[in-house]
Protein backbone atom coordinates (compact mmCIF):
# COMPACT_ATOMS: atom_id res chain seq x y z
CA UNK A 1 85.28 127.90 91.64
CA UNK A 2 84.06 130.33 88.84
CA UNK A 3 83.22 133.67 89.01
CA UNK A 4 80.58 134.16 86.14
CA UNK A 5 79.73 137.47 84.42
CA UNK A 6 76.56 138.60 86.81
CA UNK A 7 74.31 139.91 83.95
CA UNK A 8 74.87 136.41 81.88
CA UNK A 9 74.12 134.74 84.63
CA UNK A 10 70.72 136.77 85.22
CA UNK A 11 70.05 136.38 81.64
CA UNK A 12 70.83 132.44 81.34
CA UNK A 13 70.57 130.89 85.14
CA UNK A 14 70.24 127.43 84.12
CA UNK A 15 72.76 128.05 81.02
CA UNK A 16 75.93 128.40 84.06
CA UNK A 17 75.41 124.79 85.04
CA UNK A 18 75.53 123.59 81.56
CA UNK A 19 78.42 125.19 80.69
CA UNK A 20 80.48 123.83 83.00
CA UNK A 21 79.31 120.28 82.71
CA UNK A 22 80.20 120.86 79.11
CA UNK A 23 83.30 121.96 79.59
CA UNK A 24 84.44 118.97 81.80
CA UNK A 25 82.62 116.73 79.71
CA UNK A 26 84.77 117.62 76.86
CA UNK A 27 88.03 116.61 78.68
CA UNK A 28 86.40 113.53 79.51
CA UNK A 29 85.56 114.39 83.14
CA UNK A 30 82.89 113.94 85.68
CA UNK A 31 80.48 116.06 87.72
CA UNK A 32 80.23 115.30 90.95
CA UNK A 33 77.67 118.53 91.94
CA UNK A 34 77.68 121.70 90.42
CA UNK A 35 75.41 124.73 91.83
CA UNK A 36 75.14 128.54 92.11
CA UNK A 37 77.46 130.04 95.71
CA UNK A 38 76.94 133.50 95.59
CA UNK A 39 76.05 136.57 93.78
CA UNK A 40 77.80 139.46 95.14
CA UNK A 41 80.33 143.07 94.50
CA UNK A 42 83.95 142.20 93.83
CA UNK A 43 86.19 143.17 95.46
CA UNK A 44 87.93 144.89 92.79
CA UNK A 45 86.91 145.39 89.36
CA UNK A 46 87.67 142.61 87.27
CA UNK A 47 87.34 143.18 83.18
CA UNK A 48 84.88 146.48 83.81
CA UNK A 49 82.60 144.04 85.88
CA UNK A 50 81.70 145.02 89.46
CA UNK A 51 79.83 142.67 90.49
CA UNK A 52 80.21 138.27 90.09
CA UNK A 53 78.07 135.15 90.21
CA UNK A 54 80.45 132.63 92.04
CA UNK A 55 79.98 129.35 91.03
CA UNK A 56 81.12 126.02 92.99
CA UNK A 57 81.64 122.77 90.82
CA UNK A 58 83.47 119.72 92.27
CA UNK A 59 84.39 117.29 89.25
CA UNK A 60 86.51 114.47 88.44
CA UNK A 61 89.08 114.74 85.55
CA UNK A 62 92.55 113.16 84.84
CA UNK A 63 95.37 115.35 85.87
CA UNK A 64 96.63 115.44 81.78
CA UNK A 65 93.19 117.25 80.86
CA UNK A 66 93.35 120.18 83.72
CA UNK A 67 95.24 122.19 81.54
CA UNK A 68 92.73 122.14 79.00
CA UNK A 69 89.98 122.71 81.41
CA UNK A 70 91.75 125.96 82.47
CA UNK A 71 91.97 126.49 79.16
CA UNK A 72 88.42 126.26 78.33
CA UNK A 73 87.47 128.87 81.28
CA UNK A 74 90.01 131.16 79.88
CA UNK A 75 88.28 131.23 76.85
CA UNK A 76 84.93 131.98 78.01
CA UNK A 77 83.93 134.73 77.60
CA UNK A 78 81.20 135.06 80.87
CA UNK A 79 83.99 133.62 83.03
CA UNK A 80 85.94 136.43 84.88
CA UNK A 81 88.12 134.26 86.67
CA UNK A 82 88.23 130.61 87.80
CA UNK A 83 90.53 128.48 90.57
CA UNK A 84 90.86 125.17 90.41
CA UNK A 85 92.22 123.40 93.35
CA UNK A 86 92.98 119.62 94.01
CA UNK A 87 91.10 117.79 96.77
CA UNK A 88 92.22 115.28 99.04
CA UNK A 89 90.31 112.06 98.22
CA UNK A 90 89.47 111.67 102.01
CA UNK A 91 87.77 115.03 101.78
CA UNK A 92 85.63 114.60 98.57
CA UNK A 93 82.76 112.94 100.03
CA UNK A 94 82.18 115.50 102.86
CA UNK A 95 82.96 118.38 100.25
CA UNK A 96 79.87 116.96 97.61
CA UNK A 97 77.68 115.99 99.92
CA UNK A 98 77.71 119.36 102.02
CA UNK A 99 77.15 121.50 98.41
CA UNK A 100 74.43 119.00 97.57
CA UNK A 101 73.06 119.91 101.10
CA UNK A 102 73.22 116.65 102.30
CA UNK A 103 74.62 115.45 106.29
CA UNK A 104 76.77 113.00 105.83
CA UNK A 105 75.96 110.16 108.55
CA UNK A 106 77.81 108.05 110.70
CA UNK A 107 79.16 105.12 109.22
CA UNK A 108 78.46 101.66 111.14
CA UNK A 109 81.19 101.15 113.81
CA UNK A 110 81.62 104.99 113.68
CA UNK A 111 78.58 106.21 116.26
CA UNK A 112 80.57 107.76 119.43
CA UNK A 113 84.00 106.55 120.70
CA UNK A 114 84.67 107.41 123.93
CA UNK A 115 88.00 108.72 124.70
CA UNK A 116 89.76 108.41 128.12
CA UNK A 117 91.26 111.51 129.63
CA UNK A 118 93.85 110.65 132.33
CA UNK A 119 94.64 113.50 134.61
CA UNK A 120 98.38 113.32 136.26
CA UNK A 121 98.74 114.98 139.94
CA UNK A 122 102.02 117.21 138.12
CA UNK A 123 99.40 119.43 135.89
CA UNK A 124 99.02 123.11 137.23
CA UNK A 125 96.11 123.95 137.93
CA UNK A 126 95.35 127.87 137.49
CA UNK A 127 94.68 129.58 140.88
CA UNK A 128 91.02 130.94 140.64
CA UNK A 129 90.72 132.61 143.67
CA UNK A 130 93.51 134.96 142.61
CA UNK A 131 92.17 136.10 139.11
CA UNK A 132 91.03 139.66 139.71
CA UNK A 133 87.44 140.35 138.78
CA UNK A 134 84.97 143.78 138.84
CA UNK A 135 83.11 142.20 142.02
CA UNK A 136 86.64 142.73 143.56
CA UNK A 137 87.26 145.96 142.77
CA UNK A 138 84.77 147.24 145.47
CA UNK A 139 84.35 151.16 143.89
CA UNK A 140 87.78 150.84 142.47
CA UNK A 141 88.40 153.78 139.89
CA UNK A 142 86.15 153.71 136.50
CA UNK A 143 89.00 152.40 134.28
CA UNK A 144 90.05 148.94 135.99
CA UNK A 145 85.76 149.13 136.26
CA UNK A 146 85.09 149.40 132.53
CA UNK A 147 87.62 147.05 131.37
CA UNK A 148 85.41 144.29 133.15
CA UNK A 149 82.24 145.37 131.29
């Protein structure tokens, strides 16, 4: 995640998404999908700026390069601030394909698996009868009333 300089962004919107790709290019990494989050006010003021593009790239890179790649955004000039997280390799799929804005679907074998519930006779069952509620009341005063509404 990036958060770009807004008024580079406005003046350059393809020239974000090439930037990064360079960047991770250069310490021989891989895109996986790289696109625009949100424009929006920070929440505080970060190097005079008020308000950020935030940018959301998920990329491949060997571990030894990611200091160089946090290097890189450092250096940057339009970048205000960056994160860079590691993702589980069980999650990556779901991650790309929901910021491509792709559904991910089913895989064969996968469809529905029904699950059995079994219900023992020792499990409490909450009495309902004895839950107050405002049809009980029967012109009760206004404040049990109103906490009902």
């Amino acid at each position: 995640m990036l958060i770009y300089n807004s008024n580079s962004y406005t003046r350059d919107p393809a020239g974000v998404g090439g930037k990064i790709a360079k960047m991770v290019e250069n310490c021989d990494g891989e895109v996986l999908v790289s696109r625009l989050w949100n424009e929006q006010r920070l929440a505080y003021p970060i190097k005079g700026h008020r308000k950020g593009t935030y940018w959301l790239t998920y990329f491949r890179v060997d571990s030894t390069k990611l200091t160089e790649f946090k290097r890189a955004c450092r250096l940057e000039d339009d970048i205000l601030r960056s994160l860079t997280l590691r993702v589980d390799p069980r999650l990556v799929e779901p991650l790309v394909a929901h910021a491509k804005g792709e559904r991910l679907m089913p895989r064969p074998g996968e469809e529905h698996v029904e699950v059995p519930v079994v219900v023992g006779e020792d499990i409490a069952v909450p009495d309902l009868a004895a839950v107050e509620t405002a049809d009980d009341l029967d012109g009760g005063d206004e404040e049990s009333q109103e906490k009902f509404r």
